[in-house]
N, C-alpha and C. Protein backbone atom coordinates (compact mmCIF):
# COMPACT_ATOMS: atom_id res chain seq x y z
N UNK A 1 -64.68 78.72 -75.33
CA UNK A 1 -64.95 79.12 -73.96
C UNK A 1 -65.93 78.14 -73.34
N UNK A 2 -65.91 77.85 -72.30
CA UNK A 2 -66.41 76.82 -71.34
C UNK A 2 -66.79 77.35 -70.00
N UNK A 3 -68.63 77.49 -69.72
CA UNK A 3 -69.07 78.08 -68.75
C UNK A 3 -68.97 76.65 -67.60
N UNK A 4 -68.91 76.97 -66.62
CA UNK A 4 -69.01 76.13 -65.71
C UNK A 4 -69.08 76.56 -63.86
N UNK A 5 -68.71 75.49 -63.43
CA UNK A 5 -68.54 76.51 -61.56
C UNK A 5 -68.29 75.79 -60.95
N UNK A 6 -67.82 75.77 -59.92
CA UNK A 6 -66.20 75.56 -58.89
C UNK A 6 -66.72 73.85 -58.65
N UNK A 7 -67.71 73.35 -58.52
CA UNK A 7 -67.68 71.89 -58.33
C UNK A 7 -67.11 71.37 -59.50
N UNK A 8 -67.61 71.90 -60.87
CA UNK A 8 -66.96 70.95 -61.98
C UNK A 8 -65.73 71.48 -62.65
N UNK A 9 -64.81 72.36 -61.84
CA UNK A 9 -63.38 72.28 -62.24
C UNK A 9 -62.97 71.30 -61.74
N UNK A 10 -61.57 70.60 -62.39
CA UNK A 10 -60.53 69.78 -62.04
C UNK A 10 -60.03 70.14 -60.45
N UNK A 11 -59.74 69.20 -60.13
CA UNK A 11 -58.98 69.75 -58.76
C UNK A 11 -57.54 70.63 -58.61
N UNK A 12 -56.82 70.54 -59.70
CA UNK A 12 -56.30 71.97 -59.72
C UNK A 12 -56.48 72.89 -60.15
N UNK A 13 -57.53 73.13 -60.83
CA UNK A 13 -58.19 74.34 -60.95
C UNK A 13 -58.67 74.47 -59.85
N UNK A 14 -59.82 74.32 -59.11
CA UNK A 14 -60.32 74.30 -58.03
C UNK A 14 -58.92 75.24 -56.78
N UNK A 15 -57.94 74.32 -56.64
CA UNK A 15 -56.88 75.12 -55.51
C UNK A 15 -56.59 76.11 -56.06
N UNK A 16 -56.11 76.26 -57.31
CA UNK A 16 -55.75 77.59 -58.22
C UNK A 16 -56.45 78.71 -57.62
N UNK A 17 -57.93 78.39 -57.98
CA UNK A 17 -58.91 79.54 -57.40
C UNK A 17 -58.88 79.68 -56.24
N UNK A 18 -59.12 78.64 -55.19
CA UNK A 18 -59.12 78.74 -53.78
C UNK A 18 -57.87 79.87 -53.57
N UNK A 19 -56.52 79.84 -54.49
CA UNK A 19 -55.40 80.76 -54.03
C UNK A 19 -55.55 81.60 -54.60
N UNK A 20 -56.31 82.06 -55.38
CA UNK A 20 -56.18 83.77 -56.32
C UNK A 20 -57.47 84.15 -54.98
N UNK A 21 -58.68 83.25 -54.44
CA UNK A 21 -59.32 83.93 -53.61
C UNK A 21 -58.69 84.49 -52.10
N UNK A 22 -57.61 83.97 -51.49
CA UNK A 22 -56.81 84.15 -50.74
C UNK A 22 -56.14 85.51 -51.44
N UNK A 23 -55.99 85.55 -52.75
CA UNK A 23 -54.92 86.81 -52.60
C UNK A 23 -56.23 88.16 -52.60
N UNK A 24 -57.22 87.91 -52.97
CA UNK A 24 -58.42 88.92 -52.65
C UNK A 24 -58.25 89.62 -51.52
N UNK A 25 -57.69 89.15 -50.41
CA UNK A 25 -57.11 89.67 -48.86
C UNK A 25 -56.31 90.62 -49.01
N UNK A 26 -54.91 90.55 -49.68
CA UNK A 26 -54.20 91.30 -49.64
C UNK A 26 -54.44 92.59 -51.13
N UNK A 27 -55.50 92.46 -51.51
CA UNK A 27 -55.66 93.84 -52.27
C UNK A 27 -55.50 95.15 -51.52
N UNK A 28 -55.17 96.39 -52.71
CA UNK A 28 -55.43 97.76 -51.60
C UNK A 28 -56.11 98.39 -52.90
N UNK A 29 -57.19 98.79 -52.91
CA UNK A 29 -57.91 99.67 -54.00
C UNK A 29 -58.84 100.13 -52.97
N UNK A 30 -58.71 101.38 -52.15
CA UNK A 30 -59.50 102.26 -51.37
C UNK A 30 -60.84 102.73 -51.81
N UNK A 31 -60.22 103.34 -53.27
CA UNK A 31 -61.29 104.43 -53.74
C UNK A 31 -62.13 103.32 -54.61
N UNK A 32 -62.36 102.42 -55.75
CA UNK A 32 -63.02 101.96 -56.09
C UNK A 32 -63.74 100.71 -55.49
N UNK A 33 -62.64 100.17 -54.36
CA UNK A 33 -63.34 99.04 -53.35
C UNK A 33 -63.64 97.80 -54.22
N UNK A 34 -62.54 97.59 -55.56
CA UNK A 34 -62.50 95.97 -56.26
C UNK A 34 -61.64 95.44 -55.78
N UNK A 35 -61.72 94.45 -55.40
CA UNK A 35 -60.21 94.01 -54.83
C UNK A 35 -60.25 92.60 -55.95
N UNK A 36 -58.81 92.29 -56.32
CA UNK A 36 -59.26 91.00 -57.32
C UNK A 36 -57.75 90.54 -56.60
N UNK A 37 -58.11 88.99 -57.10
CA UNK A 37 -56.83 88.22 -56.79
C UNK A 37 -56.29 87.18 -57.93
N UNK A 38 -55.37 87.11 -58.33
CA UNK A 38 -55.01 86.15 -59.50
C UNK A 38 -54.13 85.01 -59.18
N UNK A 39 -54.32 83.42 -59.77
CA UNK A 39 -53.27 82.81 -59.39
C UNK A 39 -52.80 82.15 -60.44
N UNK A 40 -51.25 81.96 -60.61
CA UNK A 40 -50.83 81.33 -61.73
C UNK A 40 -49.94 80.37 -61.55
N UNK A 41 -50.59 79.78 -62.42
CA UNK A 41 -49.84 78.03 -62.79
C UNK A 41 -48.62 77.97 -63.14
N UNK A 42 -47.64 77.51 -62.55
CA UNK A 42 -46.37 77.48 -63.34
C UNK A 42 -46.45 76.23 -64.27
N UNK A 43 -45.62 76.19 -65.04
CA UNK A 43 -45.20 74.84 -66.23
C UNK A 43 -44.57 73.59 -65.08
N UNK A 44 -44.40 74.02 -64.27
CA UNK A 44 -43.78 72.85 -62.88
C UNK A 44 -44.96 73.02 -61.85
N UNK A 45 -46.24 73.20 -61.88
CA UNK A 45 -47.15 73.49 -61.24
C UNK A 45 -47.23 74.00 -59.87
N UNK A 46 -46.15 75.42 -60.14
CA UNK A 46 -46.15 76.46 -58.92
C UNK A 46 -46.94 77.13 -58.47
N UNK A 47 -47.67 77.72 -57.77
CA UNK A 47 -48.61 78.45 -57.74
C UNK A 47 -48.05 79.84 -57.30
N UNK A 48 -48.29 81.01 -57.91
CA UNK A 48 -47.97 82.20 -57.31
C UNK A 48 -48.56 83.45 -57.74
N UNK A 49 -49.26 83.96 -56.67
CA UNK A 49 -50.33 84.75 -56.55
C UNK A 49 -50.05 86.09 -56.71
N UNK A 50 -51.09 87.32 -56.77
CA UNK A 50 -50.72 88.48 -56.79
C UNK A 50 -52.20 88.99 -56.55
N UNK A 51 -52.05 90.72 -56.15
CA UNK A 51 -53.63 91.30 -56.19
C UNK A 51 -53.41 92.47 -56.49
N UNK A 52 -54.40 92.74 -56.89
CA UNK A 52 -54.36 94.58 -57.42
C UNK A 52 -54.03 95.58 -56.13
N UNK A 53 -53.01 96.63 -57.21
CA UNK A 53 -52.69 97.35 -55.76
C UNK A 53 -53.20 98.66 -56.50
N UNK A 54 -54.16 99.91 -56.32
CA UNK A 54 -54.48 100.93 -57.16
C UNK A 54 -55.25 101.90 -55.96
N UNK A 55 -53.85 102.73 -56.05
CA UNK A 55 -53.75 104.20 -55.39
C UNK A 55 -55.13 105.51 -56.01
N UNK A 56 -54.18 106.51 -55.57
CA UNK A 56 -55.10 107.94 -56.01
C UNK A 56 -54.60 107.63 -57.38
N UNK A 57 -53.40 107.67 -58.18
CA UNK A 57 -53.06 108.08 -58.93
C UNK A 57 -52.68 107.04 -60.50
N UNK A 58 -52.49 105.76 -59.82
CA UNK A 58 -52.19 104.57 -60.50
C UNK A 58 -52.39 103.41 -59.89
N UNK A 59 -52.17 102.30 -60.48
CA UNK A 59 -52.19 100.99 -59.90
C UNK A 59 -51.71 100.05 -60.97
N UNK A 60 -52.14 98.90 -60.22
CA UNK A 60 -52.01 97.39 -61.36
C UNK A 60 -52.91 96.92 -60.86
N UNK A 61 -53.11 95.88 -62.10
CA UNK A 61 -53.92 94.66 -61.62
C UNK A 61 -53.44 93.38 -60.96
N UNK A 62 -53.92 92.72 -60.55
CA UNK A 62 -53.61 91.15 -59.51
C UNK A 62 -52.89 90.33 -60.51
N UNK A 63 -53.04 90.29 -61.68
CA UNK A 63 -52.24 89.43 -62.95
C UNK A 63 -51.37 89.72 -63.28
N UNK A 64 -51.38 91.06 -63.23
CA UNK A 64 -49.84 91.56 -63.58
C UNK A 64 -48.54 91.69 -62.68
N UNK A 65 -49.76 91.87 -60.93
CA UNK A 65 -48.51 91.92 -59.71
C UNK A 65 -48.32 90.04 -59.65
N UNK A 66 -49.18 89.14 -60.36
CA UNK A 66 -48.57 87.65 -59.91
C UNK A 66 -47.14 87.52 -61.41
N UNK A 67 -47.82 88.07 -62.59
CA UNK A 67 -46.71 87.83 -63.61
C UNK A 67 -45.50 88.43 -63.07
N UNK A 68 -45.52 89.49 -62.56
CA UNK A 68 -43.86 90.05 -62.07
C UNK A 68 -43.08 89.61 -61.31
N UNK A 69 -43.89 89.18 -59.95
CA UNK A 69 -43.71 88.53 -58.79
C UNK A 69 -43.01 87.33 -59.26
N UNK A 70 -43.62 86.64 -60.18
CA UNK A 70 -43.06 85.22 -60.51
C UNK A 70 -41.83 85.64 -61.92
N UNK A 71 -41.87 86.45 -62.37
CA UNK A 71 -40.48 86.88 -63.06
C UNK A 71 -39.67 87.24 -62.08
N UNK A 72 -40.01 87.87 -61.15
CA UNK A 72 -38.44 88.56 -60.27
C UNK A 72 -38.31 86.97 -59.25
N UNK A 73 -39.10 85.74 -59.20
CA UNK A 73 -38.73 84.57 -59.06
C UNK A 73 -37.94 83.75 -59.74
N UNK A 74 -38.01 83.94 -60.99
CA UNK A 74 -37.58 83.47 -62.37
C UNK A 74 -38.36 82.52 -62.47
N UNK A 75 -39.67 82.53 -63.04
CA UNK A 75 -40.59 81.76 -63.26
C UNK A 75 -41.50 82.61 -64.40
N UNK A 76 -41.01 81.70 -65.89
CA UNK A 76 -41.89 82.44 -66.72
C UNK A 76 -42.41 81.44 -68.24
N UNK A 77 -42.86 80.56 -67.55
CA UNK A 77 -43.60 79.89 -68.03
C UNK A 77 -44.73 79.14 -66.96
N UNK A 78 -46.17 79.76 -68.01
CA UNK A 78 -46.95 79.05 -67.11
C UNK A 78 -48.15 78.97 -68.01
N UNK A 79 -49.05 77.76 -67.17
CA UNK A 79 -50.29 76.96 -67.96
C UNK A 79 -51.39 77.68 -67.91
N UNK A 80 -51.85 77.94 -66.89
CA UNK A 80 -52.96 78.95 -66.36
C UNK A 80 -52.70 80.21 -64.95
N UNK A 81 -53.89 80.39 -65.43
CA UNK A 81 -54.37 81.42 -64.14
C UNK A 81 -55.46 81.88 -64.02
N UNK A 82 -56.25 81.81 -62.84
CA UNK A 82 -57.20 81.59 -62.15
C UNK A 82 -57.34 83.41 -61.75
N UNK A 83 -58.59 83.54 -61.53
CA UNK A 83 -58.72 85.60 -61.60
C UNK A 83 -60.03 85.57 -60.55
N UNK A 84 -60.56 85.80 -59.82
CA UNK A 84 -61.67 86.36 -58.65
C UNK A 84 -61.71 87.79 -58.54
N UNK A 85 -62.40 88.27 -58.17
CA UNK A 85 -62.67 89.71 -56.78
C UNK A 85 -63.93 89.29 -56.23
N UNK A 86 -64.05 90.14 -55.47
CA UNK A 86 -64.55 90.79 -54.43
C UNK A 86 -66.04 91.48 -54.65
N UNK A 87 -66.14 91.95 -55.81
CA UNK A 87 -67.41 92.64 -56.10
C UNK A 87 -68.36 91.13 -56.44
N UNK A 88 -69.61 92.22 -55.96
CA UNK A 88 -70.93 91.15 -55.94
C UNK A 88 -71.21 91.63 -57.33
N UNK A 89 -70.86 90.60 -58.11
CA UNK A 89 -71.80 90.52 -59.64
C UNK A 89 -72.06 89.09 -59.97
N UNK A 90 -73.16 88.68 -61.01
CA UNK A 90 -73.32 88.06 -61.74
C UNK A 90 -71.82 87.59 -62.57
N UNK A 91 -71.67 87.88 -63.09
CA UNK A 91 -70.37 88.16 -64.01
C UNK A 91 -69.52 87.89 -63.49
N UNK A 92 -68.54 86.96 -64.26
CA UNK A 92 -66.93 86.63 -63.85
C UNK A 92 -66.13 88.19 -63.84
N UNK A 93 -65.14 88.31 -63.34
CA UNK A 93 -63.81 89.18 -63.23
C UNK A 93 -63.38 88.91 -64.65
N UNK A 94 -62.70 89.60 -66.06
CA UNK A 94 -61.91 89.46 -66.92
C UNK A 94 -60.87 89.98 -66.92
N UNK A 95 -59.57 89.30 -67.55
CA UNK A 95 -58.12 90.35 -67.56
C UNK A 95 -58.92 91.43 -68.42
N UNK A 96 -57.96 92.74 -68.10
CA UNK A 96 -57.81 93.76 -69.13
C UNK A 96 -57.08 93.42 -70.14
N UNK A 97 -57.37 94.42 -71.14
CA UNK A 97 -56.20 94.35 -72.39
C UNK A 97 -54.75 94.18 -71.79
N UNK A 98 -54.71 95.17 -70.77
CA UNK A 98 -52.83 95.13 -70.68
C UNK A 98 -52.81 93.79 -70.51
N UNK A 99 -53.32 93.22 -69.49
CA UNK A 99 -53.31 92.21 -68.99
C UNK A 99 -52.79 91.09 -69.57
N UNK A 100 -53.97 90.63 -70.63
CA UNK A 100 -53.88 89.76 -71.78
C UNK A 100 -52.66 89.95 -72.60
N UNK A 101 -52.52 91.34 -72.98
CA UNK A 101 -51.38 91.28 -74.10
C UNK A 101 -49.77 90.40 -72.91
N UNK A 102 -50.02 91.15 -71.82
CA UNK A 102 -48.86 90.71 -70.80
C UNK A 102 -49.05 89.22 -70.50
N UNK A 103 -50.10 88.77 -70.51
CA UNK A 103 -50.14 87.00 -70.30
C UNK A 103 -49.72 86.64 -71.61
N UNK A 104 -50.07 86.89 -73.02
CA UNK A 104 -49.38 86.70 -74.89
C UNK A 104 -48.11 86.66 -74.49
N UNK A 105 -47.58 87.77 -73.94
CA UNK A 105 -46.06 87.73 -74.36
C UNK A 105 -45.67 87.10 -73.25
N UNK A 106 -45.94 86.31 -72.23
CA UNK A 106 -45.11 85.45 -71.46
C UNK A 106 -45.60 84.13 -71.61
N UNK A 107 -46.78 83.62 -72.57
CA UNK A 107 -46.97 82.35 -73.01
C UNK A 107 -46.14 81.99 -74.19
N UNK A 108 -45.53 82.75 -74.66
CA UNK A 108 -43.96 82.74 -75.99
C UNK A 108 -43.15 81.76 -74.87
N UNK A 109 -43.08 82.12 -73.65
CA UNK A 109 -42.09 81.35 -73.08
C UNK A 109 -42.28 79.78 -73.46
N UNK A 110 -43.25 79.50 -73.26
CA UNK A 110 -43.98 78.33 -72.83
C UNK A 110 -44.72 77.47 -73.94
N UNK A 111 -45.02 78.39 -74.74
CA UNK A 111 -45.80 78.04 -75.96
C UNK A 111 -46.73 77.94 -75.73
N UNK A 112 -47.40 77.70 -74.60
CA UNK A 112 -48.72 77.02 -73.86
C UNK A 112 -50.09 78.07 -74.80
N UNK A 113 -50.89 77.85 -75.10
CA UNK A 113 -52.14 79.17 -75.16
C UNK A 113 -52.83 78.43 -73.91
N UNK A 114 -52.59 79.59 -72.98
CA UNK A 114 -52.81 79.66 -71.69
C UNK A 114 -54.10 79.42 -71.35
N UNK A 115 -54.91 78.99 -69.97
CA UNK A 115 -56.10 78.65 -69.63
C UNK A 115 -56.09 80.03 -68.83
N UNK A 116 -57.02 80.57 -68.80
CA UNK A 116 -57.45 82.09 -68.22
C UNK A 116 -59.28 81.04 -67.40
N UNK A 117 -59.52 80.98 -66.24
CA UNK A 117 -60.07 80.76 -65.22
C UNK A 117 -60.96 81.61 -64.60
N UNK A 118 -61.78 82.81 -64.74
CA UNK A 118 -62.12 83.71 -64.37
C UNK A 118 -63.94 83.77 -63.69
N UNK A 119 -63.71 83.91 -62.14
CA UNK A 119 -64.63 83.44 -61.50
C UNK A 119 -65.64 84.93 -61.13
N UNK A 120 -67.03 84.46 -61.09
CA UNK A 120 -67.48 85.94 -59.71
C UNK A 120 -67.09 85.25 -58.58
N UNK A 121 -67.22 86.27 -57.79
CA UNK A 121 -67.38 86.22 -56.27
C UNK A 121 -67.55 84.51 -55.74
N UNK A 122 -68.97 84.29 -55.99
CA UNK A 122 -69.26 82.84 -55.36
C UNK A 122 -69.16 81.64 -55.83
N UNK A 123 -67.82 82.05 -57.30
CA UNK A 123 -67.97 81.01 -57.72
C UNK A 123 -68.81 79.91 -58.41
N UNK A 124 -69.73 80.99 -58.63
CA UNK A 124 -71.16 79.38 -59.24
C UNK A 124 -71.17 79.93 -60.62
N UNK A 125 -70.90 80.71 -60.68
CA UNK A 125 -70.39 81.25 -62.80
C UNK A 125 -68.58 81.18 -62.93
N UNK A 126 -68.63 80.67 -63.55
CA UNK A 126 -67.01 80.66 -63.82
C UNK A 126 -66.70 80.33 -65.25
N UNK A 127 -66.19 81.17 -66.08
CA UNK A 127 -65.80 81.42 -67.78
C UNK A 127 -64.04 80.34 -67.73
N UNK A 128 -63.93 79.49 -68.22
CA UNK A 128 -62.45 79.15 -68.62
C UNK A 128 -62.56 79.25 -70.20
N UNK A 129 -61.72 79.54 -70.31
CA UNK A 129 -60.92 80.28 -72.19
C UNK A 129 -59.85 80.41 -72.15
N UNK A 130 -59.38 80.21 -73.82
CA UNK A 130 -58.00 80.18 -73.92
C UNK A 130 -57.23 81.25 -73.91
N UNK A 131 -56.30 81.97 -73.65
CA UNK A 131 -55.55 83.41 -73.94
C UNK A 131 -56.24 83.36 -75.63
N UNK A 132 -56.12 82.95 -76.52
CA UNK A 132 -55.96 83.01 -77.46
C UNK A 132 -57.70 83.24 -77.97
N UNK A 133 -58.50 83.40 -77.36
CA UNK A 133 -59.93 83.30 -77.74
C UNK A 133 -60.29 84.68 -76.73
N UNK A 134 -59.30 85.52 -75.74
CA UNK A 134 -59.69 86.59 -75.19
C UNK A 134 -58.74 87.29 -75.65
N UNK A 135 -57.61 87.28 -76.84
CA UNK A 135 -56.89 88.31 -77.47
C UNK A 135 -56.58 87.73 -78.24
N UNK A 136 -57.70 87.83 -79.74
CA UNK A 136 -56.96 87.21 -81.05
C UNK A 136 -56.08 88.19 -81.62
N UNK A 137 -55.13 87.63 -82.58
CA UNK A 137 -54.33 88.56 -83.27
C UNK A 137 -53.50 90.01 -82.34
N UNK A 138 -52.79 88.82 -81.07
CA UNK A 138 -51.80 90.12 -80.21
C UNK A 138 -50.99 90.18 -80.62
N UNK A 139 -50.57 91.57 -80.19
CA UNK A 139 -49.07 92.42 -80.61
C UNK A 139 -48.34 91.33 -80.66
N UNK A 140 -47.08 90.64 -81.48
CA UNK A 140 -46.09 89.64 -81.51
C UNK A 140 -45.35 89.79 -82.16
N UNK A 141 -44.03 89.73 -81.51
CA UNK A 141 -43.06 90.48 -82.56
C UNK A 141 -42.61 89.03 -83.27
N UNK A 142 -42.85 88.02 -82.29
CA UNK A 142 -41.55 86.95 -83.78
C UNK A 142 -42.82 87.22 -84.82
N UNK A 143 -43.89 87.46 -85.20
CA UNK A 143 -44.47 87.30 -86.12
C UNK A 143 -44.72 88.92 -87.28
N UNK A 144 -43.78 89.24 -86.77
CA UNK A 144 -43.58 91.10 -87.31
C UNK A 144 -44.79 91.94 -87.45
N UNK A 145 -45.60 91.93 -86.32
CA UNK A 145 -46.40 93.17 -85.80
C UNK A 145 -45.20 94.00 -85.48
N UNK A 146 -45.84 95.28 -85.95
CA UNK A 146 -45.14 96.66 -85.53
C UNK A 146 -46.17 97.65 -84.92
């Protein structure tokens, strides 16, 4: 894992984030008031975004509405993805478990062990890590977890 902040990312990291902070806009989480935005890298360096949508009763997160979004694109291989909200903390945004296990099983596509990007708010703390160092030993079936 590699602490750092938005001047000393690469310049596509840098837009990556600039676009998961754009999808921070289109969140809807009423009752808890997080809004997060995620953006992901395609293997052809697509960018395609998503944000948490979480009702009275259920929701998702921003990673999981960009992973779907870009499957019902047919886009399922990708390098990274970049994660923000909205809340004032110290502290970067992290995927959840679902999250992670759902970024594992679509880096099989790709082979990639994915770059996970995960900023606070202003950007001046920012965590990059590998999928593979924020979910060791995930569910995988070619490797016969049951």
């Amino acid at each position: 894992m590699e602490n750092t902040n938005f001047k000393e990312l690469n310049k596509q990291y840098q837009d990556l984030l600039l676009e998961a902070e754009k999808a921070v806009k289109t969140a809807y989480n009423p009752y808890s008031k997080l809004f997060v935005g995620a953006a992901l890298l395609t293997k052809d360096n697509k960018v395609i975004t998503g944000s948490n949508v979480k009702g009275a009763v259920s929701g998702i997160c921003a990673e999981r509405v960009a992973i779907f979004k870009a499957n019902s694109m047919g886009e399922r291989h990708f390098k990274a993805i970049a994660i923000i909200s909205s809340f004032e903390n110290e502290r970067p945004i992290a995927p959840c478990g679902i999250c992670r296990q759902m970024l594992f099983e679509f880096s099989q596509f790709s082979g990639i062990d994915l770059e996970i990007i995960m900023s606070n708010k202003d950007k001046d703390k920012i965590i990059i890590a590998k999928l593979s160092e924020l979910l060791p030993l995930a569910f995988d079936l070619k490797h016969g977890d049951q």
